[in-house]
Protein backbone atom coordinates (compact mmCIF):
# COMPACT_ATOMS: atom_id res chain seq x y z
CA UNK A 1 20.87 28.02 19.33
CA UNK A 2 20.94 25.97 15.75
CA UNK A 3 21.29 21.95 15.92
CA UNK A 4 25.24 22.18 14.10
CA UNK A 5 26.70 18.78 13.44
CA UNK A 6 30.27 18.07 13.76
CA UNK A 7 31.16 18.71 10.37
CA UNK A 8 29.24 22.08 10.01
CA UNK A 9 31.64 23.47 12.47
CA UNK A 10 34.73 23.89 11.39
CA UNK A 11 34.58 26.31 8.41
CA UNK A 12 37.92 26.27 7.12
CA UNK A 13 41.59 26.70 8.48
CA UNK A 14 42.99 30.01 8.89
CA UNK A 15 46.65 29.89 6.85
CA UNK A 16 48.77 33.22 8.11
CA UNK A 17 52.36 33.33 9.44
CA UNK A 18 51.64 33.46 12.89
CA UNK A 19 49.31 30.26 12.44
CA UNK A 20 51.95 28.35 11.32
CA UNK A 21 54.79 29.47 13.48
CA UNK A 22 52.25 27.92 16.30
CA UNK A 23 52.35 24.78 14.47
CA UNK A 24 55.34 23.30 15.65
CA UNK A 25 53.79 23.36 18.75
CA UNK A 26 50.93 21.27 17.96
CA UNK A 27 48.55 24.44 17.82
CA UNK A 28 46.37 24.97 14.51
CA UNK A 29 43.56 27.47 13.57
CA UNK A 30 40.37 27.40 12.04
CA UNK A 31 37.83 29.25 11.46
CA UNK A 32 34.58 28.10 12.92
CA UNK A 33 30.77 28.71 12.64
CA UNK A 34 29.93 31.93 15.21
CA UNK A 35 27.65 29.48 17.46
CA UNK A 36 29.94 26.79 18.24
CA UNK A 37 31.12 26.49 21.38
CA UNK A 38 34.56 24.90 22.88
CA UNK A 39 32.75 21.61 23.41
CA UNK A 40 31.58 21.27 20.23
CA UNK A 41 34.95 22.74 18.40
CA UNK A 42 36.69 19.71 20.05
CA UNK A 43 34.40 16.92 19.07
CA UNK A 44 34.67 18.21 15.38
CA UNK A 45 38.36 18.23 15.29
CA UNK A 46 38.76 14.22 17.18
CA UNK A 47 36.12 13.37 14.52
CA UNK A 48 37.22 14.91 11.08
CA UNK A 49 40.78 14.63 11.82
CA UNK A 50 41.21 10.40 12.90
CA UNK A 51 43.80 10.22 15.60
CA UNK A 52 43.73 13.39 16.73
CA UNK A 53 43.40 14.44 20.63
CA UNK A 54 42.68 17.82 21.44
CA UNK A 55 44.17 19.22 24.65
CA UNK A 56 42.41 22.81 24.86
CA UNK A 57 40.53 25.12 22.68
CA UNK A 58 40.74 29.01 22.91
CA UNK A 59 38.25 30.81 20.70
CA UNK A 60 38.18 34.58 19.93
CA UNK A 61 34.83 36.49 18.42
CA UNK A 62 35.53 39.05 15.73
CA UNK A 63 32.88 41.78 15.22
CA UNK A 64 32.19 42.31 11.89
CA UNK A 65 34.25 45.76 10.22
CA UNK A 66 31.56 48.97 9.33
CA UNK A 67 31.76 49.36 5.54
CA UNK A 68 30.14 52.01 3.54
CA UNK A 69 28.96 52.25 0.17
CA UNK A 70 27.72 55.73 -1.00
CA UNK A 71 25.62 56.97 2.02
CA UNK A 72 24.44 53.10 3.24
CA UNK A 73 26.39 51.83 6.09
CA UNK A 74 26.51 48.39 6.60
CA UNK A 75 28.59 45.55 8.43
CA UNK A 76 30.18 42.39 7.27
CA UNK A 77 29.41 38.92 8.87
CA UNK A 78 30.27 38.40 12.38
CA UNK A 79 33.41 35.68 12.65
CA UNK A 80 34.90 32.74 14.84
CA UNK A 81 38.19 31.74 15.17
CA UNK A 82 39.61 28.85 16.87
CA UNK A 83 43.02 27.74 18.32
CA UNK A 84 43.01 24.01 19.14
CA UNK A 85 45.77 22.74 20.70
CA UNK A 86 46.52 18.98 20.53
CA UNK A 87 47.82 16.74 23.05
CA UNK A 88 51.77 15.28 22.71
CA UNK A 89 51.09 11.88 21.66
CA UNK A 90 48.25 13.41 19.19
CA UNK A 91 48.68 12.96 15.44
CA UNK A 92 48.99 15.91 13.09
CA UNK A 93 46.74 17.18 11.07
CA UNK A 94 46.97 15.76 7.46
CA UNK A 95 46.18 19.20 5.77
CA UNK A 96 48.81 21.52 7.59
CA UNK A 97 51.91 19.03 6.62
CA UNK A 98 52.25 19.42 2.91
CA UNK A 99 52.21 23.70 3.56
């Protein structure tokens, strides 16, 4: 596995409805490089994020989708989301309030 630093992990967060129905309970999404584990996922969030405590992390692998072009198959890249959930007294995340 690849030496990732803290701020290679976290890709970007995932904006959709159901993502931000789940904020109100303290639970945002991001997507995340396809090697990081939990551990790692959790550090990157207390770290980018100051004041932040994360309670749990659930991640889910997504395959990438078979696409064709003319008689080539191929696949798109392989993908990593993450659901981090923080803890009561946690602070929110800066870049979910102004949505």
């Amino acid at each position: 596995m690849a030496n990732i630093q803290y701020y290679d992990v976290i890709l970007k967060p995932l904006i959709t409805e159901k993502s931000m129905n789940s904020m109100s309970e303290k639970k945002y999404t991001f997507l995340v490089h396809p090697e990081a584990n939990k551990t790692q996922i959790k550090e990157a969030v207390e770290k980018m994020f100051q004041g932040t405590k994360v309670a749990k992390v659930n991640t889910m692998n997504n395959d990438g989708k078979t696409r064709r072009r003319g008689n080539v198959f191929g696949k798109t890249a392989k993908t990593k989301k993450a659901i981090v959930q923080l803890t009561a007294d946690s602070k929110e995340i800066e870049i979910f309030e102004s949505l």
